[in-house]
N, C-alpha and C. Protein backbone atom coordinates (compact mmCIF):
# COMPACT_ATOMS: atom_id res chain seq x y z
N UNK A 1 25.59 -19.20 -36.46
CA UNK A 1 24.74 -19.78 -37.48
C UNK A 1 24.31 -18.68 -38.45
N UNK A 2 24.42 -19.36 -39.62
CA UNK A 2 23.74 -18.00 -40.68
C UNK A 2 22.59 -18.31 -41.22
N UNK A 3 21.73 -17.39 -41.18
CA UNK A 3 20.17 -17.38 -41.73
C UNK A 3 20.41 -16.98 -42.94
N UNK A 4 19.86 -18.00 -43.99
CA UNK A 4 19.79 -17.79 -45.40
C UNK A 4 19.46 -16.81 -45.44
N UNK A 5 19.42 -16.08 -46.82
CA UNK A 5 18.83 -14.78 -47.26
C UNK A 5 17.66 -15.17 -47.74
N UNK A 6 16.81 -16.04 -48.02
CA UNK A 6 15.53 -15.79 -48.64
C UNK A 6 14.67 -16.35 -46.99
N UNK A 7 15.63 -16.58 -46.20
CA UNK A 7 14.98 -16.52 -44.71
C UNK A 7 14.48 -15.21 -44.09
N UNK A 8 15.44 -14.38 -44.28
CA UNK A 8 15.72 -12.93 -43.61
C UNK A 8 14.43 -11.83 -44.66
N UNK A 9 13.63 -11.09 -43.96
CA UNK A 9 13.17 -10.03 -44.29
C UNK A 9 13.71 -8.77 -43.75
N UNK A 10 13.99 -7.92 -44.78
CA UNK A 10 14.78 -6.81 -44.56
C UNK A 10 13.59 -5.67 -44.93
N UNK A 11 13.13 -4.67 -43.97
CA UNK A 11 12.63 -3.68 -43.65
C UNK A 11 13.38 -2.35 -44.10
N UNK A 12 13.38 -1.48 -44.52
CA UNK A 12 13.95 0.21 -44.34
C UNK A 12 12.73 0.64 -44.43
N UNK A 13 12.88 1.46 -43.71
CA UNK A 13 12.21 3.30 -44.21
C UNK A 13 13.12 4.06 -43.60
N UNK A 14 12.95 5.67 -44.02
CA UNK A 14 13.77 6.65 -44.01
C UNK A 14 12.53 8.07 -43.36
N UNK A 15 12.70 8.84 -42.65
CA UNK A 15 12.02 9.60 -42.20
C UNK A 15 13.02 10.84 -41.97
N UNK A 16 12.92 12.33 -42.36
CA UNK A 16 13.77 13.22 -41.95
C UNK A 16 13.16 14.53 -41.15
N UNK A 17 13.49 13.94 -39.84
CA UNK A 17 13.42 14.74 -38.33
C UNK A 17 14.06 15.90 -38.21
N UNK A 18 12.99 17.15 -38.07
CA UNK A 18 13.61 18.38 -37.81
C UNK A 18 13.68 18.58 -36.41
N UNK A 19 14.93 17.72 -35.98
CA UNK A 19 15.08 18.30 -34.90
C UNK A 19 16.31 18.03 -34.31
N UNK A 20 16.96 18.20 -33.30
CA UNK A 20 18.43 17.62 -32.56
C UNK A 20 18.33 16.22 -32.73
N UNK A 21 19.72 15.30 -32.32
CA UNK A 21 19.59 13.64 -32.29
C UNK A 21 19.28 13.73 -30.88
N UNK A 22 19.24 14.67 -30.37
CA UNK A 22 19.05 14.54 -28.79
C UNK A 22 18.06 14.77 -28.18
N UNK A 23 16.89 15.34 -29.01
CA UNK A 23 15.84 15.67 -29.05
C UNK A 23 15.20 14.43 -29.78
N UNK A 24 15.32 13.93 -30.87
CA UNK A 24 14.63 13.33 -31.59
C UNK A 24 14.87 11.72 -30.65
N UNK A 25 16.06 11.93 -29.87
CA UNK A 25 16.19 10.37 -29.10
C UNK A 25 15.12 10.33 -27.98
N UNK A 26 15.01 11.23 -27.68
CA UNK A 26 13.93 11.62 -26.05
C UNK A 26 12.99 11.18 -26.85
N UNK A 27 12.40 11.97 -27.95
CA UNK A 27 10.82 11.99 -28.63
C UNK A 27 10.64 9.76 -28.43
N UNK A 28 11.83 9.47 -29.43
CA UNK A 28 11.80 8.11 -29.27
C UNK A 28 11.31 7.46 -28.37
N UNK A 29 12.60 7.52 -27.19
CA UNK A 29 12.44 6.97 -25.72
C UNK A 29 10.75 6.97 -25.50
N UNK A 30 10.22 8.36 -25.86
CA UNK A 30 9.13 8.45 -24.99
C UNK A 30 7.70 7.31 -26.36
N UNK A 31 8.12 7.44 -27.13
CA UNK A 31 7.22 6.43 -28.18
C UNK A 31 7.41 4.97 -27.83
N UNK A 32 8.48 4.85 -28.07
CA UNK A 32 8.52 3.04 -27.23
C UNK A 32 8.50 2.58 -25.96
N UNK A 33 8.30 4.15 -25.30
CA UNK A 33 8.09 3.51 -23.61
C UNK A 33 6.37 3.99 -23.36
N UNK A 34 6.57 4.99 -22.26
CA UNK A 34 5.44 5.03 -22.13
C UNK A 34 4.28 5.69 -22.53
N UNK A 35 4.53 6.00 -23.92
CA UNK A 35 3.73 6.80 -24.75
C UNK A 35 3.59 6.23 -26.16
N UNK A 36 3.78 4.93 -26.01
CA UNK A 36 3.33 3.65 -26.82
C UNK A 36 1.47 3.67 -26.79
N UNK A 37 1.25 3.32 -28.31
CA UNK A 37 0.06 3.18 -28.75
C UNK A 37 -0.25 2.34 -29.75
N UNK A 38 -1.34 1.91 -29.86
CA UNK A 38 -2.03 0.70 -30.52
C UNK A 38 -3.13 1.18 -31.12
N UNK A 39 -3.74 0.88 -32.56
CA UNK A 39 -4.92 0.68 -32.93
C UNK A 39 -5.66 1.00 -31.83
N UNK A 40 -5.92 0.06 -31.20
CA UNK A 40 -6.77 -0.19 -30.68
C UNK A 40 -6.57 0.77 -28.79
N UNK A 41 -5.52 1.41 -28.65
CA UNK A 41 -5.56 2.56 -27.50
C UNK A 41 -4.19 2.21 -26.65
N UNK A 42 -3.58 2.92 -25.86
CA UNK A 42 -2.52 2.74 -25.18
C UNK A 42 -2.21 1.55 -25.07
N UNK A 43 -0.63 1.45 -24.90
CA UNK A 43 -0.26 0.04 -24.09
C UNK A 43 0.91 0.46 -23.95
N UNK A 44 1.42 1.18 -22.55
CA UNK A 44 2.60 1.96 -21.85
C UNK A 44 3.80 0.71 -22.00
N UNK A 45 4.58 1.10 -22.45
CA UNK A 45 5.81 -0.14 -22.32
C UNK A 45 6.86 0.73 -21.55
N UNK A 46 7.76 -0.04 -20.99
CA UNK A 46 9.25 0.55 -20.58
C UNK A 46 10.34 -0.12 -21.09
N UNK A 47 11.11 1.14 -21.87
CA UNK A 47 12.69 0.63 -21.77
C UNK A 47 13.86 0.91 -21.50
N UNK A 48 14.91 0.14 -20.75
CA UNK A 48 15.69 0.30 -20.06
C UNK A 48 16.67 0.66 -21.18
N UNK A 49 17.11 2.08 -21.33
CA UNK A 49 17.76 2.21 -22.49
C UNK A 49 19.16 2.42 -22.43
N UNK A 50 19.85 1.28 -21.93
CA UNK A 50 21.05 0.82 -22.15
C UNK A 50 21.51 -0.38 -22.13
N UNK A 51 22.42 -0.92 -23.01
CA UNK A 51 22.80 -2.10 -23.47
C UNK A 51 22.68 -3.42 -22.37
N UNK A 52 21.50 -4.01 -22.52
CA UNK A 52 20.90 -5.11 -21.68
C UNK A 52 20.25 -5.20 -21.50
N UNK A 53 19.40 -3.74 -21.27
CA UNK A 53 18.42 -3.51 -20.72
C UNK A 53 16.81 -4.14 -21.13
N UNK A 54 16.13 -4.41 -20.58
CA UNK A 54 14.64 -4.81 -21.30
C UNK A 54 13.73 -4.08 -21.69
N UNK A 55 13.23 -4.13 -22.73
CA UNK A 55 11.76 -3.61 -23.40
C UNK A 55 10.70 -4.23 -22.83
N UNK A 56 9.78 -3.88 -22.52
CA UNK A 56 8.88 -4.54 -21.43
C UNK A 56 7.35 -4.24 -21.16
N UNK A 57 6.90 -4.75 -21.80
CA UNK A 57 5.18 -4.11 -21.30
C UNK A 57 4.83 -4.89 -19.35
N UNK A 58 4.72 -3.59 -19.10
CA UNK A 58 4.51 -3.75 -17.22
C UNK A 58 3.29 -3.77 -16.85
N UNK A 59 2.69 -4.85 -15.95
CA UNK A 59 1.22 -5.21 -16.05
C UNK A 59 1.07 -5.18 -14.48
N UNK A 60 1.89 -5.24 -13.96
CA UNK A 60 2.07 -4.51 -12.35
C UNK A 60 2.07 -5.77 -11.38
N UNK A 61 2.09 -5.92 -10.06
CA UNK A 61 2.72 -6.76 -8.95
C UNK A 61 3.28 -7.95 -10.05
N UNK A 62 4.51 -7.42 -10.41
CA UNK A 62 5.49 -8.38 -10.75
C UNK A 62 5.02 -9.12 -12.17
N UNK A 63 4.62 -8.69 -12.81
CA UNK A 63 4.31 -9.47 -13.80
C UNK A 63 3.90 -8.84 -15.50
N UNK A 64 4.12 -9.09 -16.31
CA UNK A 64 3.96 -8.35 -17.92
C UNK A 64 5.14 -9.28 -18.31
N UNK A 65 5.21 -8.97 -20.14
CA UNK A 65 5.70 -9.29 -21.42
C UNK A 65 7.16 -8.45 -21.79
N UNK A 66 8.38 -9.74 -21.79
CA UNK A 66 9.52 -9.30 -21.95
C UNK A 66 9.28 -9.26 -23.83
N UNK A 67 9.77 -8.09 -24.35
CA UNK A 67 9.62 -8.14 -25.56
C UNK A 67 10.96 -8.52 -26.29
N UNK A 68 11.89 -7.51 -25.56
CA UNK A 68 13.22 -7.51 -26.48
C UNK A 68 14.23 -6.87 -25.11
N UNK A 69 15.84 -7.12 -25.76
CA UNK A 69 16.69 -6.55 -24.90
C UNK A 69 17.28 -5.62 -25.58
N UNK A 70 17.42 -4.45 -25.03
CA UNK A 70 18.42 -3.42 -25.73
C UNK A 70 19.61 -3.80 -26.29
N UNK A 71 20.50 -2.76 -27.06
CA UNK A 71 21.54 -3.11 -27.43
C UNK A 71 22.42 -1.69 -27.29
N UNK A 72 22.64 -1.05 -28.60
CA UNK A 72 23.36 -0.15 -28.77
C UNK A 72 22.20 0.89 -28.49
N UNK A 73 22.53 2.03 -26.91
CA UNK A 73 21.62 3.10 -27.07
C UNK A 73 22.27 4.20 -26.84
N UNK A 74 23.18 4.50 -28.37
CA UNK A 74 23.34 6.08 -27.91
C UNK A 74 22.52 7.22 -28.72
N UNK A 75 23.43 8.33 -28.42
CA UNK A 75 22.49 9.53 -29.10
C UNK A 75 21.86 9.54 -30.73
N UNK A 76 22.63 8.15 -31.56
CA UNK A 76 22.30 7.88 -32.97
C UNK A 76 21.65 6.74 -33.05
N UNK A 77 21.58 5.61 -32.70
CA UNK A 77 21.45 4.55 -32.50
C UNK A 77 19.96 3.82 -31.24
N UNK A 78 19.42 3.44 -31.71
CA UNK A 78 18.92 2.63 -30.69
C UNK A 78 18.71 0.88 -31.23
N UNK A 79 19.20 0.09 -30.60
CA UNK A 79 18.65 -1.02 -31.52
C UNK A 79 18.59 -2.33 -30.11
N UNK A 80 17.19 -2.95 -30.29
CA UNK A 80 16.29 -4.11 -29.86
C UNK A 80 16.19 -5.30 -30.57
N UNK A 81 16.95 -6.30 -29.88
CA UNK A 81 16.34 -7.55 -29.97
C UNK A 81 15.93 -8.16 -29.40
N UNK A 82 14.66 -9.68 -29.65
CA UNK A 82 14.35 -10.38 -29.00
C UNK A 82 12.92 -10.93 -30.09
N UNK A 83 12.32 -11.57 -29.10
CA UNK A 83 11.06 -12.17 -29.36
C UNK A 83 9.81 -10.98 -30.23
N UNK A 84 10.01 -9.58 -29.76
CA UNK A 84 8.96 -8.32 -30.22
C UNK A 84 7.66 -8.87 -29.91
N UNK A 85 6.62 -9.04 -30.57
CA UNK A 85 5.21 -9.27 -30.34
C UNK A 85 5.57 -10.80 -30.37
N UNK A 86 5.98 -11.52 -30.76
CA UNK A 86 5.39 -12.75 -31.16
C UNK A 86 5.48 -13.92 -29.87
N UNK A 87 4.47 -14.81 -30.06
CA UNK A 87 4.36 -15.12 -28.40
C UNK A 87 5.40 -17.05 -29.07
N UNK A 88 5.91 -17.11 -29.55
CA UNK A 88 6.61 -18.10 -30.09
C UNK A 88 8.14 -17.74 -29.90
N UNK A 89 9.20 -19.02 -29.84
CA UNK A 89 10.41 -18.29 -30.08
C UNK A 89 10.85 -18.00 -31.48
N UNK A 90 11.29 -16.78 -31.49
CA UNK A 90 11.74 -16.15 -32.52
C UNK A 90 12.56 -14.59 -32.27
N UNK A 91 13.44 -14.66 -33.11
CA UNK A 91 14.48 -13.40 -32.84
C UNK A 91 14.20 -12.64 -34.10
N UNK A 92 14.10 -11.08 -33.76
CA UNK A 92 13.77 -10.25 -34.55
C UNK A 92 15.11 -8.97 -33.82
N UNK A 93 15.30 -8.30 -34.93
CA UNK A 93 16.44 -7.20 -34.31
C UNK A 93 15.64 -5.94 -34.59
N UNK A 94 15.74 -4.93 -34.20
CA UNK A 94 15.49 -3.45 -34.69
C UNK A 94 15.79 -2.59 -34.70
N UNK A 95 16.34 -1.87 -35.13
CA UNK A 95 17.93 -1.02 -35.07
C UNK A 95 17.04 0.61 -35.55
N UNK A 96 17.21 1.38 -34.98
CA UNK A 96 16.62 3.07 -35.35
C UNK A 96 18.03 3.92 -35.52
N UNK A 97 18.08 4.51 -36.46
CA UNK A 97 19.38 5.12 -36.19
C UNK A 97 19.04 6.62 -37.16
């Protein structure tokens, strides 16, 4: 199915990281997992960073918020889809590269 274009919001920004892609992927990993933050103060997420894997805020004996599923995670690339914050269905992608 194709989503019109005046459906689709398209996002960029550009940021230039002094540092390795291998370095700057760790820094990542560790921002969208468990060194995730909010306005309003922590909220540790985990992600399983390879293709399937889940993005996941963990709320403990078995239970928290599937956000998104991985996709492409290599040393250039990381990219998430799924639902993200929104507690409705809806697909959002997010691609870091």
């Amino acid at each position: 199915m194709q989503i019109p274009a005046e459906c689709q919001l398209h996002i960029e920004k550009a940021i230039d990281i002094d540092a390795s892609p291998a370095v700057a992927f760790e820094a990542l990993l560790e921002q969208l997992g468990p060194g995730n933050e909010t306005p309003h103060g922590p909220m540790p997420m985990k992600l399983e960073a390879w293709p399937g894997g889940r993005w996941w805020r963990d709320l403990g004996k078995d239970t928290g918020h599937l956000w998104a599923r991985a996709g492409d995670q290599s040393r250039r690339r990381c990219e998430i889809s799924g639902p993200l914050f929104m507690s409705y269905p809806a697909i959002s992608h997010v691609q870091i590269a």
